[in-house]
PDB file of N, CA and C in Angstrom:
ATOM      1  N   UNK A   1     -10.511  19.648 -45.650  1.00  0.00           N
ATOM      2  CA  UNK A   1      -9.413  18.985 -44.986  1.00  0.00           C
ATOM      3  C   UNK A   1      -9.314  19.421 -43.516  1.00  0.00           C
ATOM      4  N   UNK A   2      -9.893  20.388 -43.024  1.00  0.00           N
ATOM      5  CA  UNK A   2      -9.516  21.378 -41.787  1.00  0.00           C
ATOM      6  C   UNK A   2     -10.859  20.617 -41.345  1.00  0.00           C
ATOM      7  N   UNK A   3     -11.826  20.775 -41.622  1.00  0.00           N
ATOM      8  CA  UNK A   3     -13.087  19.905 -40.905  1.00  0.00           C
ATOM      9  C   UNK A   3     -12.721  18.478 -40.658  1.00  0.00           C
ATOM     10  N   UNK A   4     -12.105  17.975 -41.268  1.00  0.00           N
ATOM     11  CA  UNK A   4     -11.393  16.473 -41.214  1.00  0.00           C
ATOM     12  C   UNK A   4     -10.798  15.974 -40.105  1.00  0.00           C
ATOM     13  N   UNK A   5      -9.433  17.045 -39.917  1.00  0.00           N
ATOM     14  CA  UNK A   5      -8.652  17.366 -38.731  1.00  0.00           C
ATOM     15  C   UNK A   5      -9.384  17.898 -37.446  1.00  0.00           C
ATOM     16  N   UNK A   6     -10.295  18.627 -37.398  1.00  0.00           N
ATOM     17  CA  UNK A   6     -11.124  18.802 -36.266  1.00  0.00           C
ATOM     18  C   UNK A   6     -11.732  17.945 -35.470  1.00  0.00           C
ATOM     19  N   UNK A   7     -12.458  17.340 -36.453  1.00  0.00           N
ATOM     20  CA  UNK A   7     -13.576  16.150 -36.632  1.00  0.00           C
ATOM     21  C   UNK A   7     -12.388  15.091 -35.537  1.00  0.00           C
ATOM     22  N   UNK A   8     -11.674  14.833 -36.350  1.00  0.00           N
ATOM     23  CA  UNK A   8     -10.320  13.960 -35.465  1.00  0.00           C
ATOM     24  C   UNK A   8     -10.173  14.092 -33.967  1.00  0.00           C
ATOM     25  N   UNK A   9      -9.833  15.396 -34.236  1.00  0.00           N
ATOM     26  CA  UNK A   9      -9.109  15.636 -32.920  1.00  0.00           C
ATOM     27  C   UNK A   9     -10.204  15.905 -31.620  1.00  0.00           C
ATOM     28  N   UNK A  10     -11.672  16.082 -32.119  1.00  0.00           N
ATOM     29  CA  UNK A  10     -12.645  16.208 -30.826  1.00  0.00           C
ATOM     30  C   UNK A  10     -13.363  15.241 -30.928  1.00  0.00           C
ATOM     31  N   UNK A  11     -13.131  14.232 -31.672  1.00  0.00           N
ATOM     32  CA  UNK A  11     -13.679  12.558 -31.287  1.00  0.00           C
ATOM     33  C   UNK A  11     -12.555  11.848 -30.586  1.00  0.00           C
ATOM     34  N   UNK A  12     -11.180  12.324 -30.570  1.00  0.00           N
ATOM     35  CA  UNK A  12      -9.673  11.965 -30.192  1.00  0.00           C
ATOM     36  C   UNK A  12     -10.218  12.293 -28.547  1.00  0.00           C
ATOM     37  N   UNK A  13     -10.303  13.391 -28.307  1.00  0.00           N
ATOM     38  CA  UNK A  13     -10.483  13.943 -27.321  1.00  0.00           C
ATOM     39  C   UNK A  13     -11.398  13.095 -26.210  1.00  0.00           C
ATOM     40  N   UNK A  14     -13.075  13.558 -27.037  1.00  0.00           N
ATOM     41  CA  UNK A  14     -14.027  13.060 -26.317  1.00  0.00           C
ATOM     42  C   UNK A  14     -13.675  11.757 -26.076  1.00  0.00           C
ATOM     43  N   UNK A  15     -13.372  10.734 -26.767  1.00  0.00           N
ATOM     44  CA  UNK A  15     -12.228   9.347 -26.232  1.00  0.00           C
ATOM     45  C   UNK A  15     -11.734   9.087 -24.425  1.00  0.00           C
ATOM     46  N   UNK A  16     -11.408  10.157 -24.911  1.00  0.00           N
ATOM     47  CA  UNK A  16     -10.106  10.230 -23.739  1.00  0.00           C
ATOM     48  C   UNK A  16     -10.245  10.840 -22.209  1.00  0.00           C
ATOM     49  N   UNK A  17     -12.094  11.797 -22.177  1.00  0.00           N
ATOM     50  CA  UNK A  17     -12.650  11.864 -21.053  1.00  0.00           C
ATOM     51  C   UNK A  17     -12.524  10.640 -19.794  1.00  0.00           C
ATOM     52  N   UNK A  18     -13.438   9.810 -20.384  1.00  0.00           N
ATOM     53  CA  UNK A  18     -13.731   9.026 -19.481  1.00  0.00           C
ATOM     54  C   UNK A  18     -12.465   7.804 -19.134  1.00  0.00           C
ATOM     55  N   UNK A  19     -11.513   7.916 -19.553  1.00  0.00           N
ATOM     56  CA  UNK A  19     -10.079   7.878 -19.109  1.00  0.00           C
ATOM     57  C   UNK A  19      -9.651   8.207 -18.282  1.00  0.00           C
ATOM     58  N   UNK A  20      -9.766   9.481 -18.353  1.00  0.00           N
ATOM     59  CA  UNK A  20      -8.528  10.854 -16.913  1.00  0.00           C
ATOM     60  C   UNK A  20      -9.800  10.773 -16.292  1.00  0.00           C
ATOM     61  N   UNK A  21     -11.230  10.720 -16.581  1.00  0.00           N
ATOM     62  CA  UNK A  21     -12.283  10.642 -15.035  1.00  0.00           C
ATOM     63  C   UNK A  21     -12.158   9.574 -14.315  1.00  0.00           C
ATOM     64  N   UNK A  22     -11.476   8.141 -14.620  1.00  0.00           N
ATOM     65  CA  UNK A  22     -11.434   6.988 -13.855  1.00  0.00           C
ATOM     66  C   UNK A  22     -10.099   7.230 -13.142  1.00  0.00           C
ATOM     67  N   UNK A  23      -9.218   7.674 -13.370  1.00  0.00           N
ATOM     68  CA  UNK A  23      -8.055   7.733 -12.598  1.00  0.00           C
ATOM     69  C   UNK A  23      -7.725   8.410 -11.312  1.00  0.00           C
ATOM     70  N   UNK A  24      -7.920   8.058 -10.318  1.00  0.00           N
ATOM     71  CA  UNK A  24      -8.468   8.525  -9.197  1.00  0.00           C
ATOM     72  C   UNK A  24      -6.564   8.554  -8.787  1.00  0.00           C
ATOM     73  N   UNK A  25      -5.800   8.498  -9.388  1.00  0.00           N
ATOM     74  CA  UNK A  25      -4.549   8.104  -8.634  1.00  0.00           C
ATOM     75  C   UNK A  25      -4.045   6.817  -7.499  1.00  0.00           C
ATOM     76  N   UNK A  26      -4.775   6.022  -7.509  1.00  0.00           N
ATOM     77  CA  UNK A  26      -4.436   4.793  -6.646  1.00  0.00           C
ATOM     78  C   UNK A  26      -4.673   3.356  -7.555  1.00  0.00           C
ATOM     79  N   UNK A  27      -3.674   2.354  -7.177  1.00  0.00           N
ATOM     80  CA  UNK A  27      -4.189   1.303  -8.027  1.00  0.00           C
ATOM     81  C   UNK A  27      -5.624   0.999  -7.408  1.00  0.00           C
ATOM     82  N   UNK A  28      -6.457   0.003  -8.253  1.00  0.00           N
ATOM     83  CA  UNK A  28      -7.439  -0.563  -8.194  1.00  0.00           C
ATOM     84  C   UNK A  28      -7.908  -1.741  -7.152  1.00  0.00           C
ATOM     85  N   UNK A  29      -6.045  -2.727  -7.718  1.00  0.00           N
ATOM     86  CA  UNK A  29      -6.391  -3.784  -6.663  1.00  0.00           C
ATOM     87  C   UNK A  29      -5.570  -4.011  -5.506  1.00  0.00           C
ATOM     88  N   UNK A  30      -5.701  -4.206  -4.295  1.00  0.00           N
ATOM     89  CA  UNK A  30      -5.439  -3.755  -3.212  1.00  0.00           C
ATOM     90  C   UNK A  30      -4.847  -5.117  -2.964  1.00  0.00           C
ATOM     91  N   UNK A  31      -3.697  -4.425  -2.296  1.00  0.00           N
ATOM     92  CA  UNK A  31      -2.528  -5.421  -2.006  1.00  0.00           C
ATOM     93  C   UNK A  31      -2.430  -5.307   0.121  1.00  0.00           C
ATOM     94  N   UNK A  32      -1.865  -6.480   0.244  1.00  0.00           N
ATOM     95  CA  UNK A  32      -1.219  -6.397   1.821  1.00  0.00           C
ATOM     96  C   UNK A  32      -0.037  -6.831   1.653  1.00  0.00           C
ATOM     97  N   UNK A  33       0.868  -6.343   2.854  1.00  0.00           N
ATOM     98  CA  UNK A  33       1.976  -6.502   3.374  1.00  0.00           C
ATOM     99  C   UNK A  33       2.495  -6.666   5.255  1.00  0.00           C
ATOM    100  N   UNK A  34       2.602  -6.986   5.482  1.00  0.00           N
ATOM    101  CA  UNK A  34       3.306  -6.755   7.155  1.00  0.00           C
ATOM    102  C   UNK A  34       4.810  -6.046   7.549  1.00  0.00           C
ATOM    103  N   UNK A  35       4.810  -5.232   8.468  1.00  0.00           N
ATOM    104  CA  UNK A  35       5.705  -4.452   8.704  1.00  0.00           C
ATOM    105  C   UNK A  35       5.984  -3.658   9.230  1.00  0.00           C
ATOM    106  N   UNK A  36       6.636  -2.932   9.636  1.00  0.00           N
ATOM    107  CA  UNK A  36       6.739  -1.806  11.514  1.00  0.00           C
ATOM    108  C   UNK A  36       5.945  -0.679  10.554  1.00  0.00           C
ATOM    109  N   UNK A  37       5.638   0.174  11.358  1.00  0.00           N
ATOM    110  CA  UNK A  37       4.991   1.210  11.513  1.00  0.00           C
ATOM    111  C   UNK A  37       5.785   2.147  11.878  1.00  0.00           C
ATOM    112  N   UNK A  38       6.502   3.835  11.545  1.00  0.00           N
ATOM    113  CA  UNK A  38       7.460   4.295  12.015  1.00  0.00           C
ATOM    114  C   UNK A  38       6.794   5.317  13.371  1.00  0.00           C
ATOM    115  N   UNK A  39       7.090   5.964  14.031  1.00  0.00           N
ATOM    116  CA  UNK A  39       6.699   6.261  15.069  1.00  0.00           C
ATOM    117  C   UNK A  39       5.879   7.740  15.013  1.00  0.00           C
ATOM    118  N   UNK A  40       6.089   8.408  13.397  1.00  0.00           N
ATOM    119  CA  UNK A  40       5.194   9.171  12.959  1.00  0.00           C
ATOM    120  C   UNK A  40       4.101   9.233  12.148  1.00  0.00           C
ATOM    121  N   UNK A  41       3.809   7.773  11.907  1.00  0.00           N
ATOM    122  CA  UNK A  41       2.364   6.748  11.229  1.00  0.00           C
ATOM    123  C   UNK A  41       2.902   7.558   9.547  1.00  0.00           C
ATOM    124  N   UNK A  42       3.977   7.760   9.756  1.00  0.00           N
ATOM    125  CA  UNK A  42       4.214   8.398   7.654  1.00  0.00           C
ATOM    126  C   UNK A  42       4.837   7.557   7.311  1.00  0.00           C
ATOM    127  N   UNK A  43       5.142   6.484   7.683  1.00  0.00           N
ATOM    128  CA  UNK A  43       5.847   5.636   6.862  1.00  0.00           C
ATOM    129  C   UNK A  43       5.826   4.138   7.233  1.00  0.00           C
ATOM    130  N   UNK A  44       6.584   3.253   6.108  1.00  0.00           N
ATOM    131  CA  UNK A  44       6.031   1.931   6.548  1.00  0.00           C
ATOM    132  C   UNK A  44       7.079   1.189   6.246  1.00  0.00           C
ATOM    133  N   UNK A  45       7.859   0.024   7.105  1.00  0.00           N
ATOM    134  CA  UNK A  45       8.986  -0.438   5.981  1.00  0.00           C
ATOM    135  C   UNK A  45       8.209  -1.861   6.574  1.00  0.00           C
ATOM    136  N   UNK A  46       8.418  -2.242   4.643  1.00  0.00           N
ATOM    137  CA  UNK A  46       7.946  -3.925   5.079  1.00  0.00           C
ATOM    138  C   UNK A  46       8.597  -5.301   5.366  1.00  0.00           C
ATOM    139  N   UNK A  47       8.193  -6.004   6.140  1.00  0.00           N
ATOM    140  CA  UNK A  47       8.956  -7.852   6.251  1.00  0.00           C
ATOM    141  C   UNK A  47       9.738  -7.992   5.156  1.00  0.00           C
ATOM    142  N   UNK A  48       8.855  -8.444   3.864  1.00  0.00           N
ATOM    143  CA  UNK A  48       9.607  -9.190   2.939  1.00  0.00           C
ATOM    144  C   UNK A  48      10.828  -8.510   2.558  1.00  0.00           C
ATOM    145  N   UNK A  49      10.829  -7.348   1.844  1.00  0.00           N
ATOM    146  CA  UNK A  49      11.862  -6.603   1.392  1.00  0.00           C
ATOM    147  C   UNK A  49      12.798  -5.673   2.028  1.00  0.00           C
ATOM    148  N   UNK A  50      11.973  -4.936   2.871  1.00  0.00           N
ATOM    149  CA  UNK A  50      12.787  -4.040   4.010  1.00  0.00           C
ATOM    150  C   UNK A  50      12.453  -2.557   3.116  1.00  0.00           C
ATOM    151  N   UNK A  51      11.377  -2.233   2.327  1.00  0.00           N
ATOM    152  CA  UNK A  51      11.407  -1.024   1.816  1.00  0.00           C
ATOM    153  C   UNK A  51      10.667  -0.463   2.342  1.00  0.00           C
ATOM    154  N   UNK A  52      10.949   0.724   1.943  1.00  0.00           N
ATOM    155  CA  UNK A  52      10.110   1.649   3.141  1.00  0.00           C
ATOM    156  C   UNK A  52       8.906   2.722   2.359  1.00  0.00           C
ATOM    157  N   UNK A  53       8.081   2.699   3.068  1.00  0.00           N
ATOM    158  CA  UNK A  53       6.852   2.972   1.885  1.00  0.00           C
ATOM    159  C   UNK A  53       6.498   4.360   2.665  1.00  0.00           C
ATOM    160  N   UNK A  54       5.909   5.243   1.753  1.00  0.00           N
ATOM    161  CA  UNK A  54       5.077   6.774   2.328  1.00  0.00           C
ATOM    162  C   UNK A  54       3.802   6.385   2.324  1.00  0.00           C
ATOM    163  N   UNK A  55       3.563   6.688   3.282  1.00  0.00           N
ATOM    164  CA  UNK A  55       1.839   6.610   3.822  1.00  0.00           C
ATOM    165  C   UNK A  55       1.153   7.803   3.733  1.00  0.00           C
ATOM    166  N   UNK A  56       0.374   7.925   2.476  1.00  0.00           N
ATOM    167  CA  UNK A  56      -0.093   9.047   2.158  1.00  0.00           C
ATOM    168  C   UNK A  56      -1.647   9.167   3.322  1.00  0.00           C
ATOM    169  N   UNK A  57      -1.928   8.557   3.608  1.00  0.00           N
ATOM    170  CA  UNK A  57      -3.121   8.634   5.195  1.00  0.00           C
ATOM    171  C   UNK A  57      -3.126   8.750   5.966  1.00  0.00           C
ATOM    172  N   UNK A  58      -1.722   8.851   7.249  1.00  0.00           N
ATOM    173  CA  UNK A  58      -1.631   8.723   7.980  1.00  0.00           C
ATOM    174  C   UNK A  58      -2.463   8.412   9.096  1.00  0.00           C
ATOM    175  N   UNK A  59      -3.716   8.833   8.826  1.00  0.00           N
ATOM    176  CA  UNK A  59      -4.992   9.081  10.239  1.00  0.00           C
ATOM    177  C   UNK A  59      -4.957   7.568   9.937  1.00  0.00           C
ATOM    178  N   UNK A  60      -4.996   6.925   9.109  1.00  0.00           N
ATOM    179  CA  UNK A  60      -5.425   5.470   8.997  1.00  0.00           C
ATOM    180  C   UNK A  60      -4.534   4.886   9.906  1.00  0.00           C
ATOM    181  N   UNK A  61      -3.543   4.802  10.359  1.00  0.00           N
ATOM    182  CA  UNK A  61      -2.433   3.807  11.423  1.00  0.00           C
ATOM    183  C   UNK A  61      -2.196   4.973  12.850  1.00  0.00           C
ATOM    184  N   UNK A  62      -3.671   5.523  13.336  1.00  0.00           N
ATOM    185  CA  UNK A  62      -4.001   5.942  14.426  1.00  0.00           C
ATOM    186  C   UNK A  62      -3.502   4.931  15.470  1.00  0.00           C
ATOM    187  N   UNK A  63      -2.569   5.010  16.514  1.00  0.00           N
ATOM    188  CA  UNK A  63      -2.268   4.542  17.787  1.00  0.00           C
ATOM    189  C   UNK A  63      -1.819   3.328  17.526  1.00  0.00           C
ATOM    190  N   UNK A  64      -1.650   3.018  16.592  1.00  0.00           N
ATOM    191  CA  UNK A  64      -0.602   2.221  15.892  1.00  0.00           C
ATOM    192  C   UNK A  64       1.063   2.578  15.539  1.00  0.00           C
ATOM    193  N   UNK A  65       1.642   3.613  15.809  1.00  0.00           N
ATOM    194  CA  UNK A  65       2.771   4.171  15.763  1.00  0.00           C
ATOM    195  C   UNK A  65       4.101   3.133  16.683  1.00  0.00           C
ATOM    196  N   UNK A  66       4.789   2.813  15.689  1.00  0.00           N
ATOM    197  CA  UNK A  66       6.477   1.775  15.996  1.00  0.00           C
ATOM    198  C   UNK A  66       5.640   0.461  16.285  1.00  0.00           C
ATOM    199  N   UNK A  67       4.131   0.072  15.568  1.00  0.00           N
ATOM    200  CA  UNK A  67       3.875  -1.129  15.990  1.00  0.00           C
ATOM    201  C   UNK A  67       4.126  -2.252  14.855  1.00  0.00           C
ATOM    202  N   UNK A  68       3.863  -3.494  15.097  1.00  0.00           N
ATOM    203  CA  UNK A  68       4.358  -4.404  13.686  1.00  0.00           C
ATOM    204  C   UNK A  68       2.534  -4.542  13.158  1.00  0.00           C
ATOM    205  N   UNK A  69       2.278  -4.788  12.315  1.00  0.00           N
ATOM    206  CA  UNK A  69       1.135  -4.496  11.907  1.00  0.00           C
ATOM    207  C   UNK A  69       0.844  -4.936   9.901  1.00  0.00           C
ATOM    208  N   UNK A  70      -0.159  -5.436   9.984  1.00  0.00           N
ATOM    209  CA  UNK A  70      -1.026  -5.873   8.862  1.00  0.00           C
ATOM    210  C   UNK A  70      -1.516  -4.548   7.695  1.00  0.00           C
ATOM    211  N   UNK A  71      -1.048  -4.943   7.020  1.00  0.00           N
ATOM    212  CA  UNK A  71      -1.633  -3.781   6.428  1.00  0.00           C
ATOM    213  C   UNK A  71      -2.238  -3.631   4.837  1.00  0.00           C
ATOM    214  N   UNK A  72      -3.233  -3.481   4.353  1.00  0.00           N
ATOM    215  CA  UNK A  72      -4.396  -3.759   3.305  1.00  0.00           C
ATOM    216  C   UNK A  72      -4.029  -2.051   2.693  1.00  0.00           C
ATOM    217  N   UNK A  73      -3.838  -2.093   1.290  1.00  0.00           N
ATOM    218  CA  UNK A  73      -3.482  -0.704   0.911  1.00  0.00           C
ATOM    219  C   UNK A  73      -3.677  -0.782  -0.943  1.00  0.00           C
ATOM    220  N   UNK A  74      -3.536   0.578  -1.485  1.00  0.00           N
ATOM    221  CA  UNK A  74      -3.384   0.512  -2.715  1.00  0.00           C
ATOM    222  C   UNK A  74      -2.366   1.519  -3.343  1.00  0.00           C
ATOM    223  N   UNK A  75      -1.520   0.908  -4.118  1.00  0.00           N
ATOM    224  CA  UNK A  75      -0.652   1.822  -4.773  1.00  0.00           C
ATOM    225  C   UNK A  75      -0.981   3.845  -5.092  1.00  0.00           C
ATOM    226  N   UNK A  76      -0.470   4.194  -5.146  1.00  0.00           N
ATOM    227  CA  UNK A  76      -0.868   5.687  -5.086  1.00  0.00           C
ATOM    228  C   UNK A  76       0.203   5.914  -6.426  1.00  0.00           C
ATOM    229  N   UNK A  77      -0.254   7.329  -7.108  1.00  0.00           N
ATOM    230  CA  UNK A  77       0.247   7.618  -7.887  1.00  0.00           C
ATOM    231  C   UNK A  77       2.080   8.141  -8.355  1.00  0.00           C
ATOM    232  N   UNK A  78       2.255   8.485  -6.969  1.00  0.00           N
ATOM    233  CA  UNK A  78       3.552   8.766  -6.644  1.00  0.00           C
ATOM    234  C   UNK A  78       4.675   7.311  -6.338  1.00  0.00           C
ATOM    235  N   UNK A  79       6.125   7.449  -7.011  1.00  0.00           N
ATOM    236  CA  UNK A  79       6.833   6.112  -6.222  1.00  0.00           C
ATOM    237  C   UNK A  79       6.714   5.897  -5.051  1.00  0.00           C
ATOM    238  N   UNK A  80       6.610   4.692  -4.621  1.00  0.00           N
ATOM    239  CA  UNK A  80       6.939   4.320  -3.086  1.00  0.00           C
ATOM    240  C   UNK A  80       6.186   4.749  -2.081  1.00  0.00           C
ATOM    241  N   UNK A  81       4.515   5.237  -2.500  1.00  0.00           N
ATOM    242  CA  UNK A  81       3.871   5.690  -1.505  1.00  0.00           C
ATOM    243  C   UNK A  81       2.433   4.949  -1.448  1.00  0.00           C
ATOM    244  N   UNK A  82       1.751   4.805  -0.543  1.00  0.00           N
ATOM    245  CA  UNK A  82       0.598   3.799  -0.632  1.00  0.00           C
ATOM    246  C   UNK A  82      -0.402   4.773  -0.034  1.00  0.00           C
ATOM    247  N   UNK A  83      -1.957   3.655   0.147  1.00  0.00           N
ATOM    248  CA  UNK A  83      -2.861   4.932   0.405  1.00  0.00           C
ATOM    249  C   UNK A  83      -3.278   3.654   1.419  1.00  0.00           C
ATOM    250  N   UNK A  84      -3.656   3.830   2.332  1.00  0.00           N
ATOM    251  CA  UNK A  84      -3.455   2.137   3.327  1.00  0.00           C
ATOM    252  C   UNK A  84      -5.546   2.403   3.125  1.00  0.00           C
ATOM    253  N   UNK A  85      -6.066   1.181   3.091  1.00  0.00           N
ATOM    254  CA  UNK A  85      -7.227   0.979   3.385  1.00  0.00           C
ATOM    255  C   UNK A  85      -7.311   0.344   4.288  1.00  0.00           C
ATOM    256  N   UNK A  86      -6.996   0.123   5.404  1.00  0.00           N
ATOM    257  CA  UNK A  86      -7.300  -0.874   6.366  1.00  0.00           C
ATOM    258  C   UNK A  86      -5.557  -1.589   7.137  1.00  0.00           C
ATOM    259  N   UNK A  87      -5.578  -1.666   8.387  1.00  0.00           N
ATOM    260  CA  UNK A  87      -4.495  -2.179   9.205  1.00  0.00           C
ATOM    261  C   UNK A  87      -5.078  -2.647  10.414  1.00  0.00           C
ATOM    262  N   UNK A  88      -3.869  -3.616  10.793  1.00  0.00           N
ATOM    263  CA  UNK A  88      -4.169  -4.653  11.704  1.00  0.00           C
ATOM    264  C   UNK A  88      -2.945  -4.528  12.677  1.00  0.00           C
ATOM    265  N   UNK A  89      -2.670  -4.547  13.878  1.00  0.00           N
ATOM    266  CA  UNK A  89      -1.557  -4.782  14.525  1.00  0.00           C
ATOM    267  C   UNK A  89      -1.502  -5.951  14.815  1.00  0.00           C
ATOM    268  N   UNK A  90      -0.239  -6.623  14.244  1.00  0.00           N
ATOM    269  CA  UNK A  90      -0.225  -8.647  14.702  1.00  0.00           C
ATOM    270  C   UNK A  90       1.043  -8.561  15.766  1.00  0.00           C
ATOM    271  N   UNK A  91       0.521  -9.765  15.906  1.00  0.00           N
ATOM    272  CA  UNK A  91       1.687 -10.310  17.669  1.00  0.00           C
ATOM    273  C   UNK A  91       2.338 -11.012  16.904  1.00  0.00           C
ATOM    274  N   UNK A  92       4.077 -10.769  17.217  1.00  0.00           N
ATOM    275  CA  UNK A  92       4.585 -11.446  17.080  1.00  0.00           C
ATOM    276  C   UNK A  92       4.883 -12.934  17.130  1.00  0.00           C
ATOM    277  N   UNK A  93       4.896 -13.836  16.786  1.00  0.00           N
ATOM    278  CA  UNK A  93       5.236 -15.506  17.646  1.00  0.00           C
ATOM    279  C   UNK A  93       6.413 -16.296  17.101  1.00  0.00           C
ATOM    280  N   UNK A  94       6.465 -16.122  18.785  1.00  0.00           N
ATOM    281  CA  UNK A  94       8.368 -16.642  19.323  1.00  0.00           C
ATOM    282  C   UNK A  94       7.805 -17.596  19.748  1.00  0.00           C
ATOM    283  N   UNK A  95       9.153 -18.627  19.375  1.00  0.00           N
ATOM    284  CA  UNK A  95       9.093 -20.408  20.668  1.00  0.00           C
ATOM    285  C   UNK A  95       9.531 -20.218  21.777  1.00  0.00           C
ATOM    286  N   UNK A  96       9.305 -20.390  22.746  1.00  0.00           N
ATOM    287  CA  UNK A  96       9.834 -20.434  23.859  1.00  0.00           C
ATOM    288  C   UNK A  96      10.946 -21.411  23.958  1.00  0.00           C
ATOM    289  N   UNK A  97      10.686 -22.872  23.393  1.00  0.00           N
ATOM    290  CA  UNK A  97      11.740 -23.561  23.490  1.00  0.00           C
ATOM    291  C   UNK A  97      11.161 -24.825  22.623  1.00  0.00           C
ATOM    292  N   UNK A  98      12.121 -25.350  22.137  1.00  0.00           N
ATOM    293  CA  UNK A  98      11.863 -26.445  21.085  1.00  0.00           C
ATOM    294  C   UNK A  98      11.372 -27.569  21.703  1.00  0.00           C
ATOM    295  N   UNK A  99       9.882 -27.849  21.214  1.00  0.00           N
ATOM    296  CA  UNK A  99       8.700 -29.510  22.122  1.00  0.00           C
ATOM    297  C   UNK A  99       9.645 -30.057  21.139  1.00  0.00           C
ATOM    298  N   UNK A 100       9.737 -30.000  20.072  1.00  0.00           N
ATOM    299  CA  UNK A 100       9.924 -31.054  18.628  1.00  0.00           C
ATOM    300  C   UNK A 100      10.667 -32.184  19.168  1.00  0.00           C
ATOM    301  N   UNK A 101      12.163 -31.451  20.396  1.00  0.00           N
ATOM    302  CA  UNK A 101      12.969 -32.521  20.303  1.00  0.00           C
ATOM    303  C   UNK A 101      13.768 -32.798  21.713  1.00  0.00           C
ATOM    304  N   UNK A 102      12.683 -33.737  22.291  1.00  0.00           N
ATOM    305  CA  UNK A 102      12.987 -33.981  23.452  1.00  0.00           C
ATOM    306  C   UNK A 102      14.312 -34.076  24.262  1.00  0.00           C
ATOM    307  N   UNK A 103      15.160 -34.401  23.232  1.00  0.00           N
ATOM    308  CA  UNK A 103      16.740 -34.382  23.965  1.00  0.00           C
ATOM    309  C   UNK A 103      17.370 -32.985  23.913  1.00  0.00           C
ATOM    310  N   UNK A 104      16.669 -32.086  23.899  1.00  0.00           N
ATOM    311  CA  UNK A 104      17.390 -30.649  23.572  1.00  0.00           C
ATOM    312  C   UNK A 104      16.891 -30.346  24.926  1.00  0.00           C
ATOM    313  N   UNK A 105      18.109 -29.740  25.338  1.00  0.00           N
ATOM    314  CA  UNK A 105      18.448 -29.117  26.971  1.00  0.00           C
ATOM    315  C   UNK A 105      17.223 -28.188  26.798  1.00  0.00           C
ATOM    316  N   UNK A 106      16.336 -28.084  28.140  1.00  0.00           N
ATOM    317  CA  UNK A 106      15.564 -27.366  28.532  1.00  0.00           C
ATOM    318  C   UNK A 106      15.806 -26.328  29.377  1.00  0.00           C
TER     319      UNK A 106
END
């Protein structure tokens, strides 16, 4: 019965290696978002929602600091913190003034 239970528990085991070896702590599939950049590249709050994310890379949003910016990343193991693979700084675009409708004061 004790060989039984062994038998179990180190085929249970060996199972479960190549499990905890794939888990590198970051999700897999890599998401983007747009959103300021805080002025110490540790943090990120985004457009859509307004949340504010930890940037576990910082070197990655090099000279990019308080800029609005693109950003390609993957979940990290911790809440609310990302591991950025890749950023973009985008330009804003403002109208200057409405073509659409000719009777609108210029």
């Amino acid at each position: 019965m004790m060989k039984c239970i062994l038998l179990f528990l180190s085929v249970l085991f060996l199972a479960a290696i190549p499990v905890v070896a794939q888990d590198d702590g970051h999700s897999k599939k890599p998401l983007t978002a747009t959103g300021t950049i805080s002025q110490d590249r540790e943090t990120f709050v985004c457009d859509k929602d307004h949340k504010t994310l930890k940037v576990s890379n910082p070197a990655a949003l090099r000279d990019m600091e308080g800029q609005h910016a693109k950003l390609t990343y993957r979940l990290s193991s911790a809440p609310d913190e990302i591991f950025v693979t890749s950023a973009a700084t985008v330009q804003d675009q403002t109208v200057a003034h409405n073509s659409a409708n000719p009777a609108a004061p210029k």
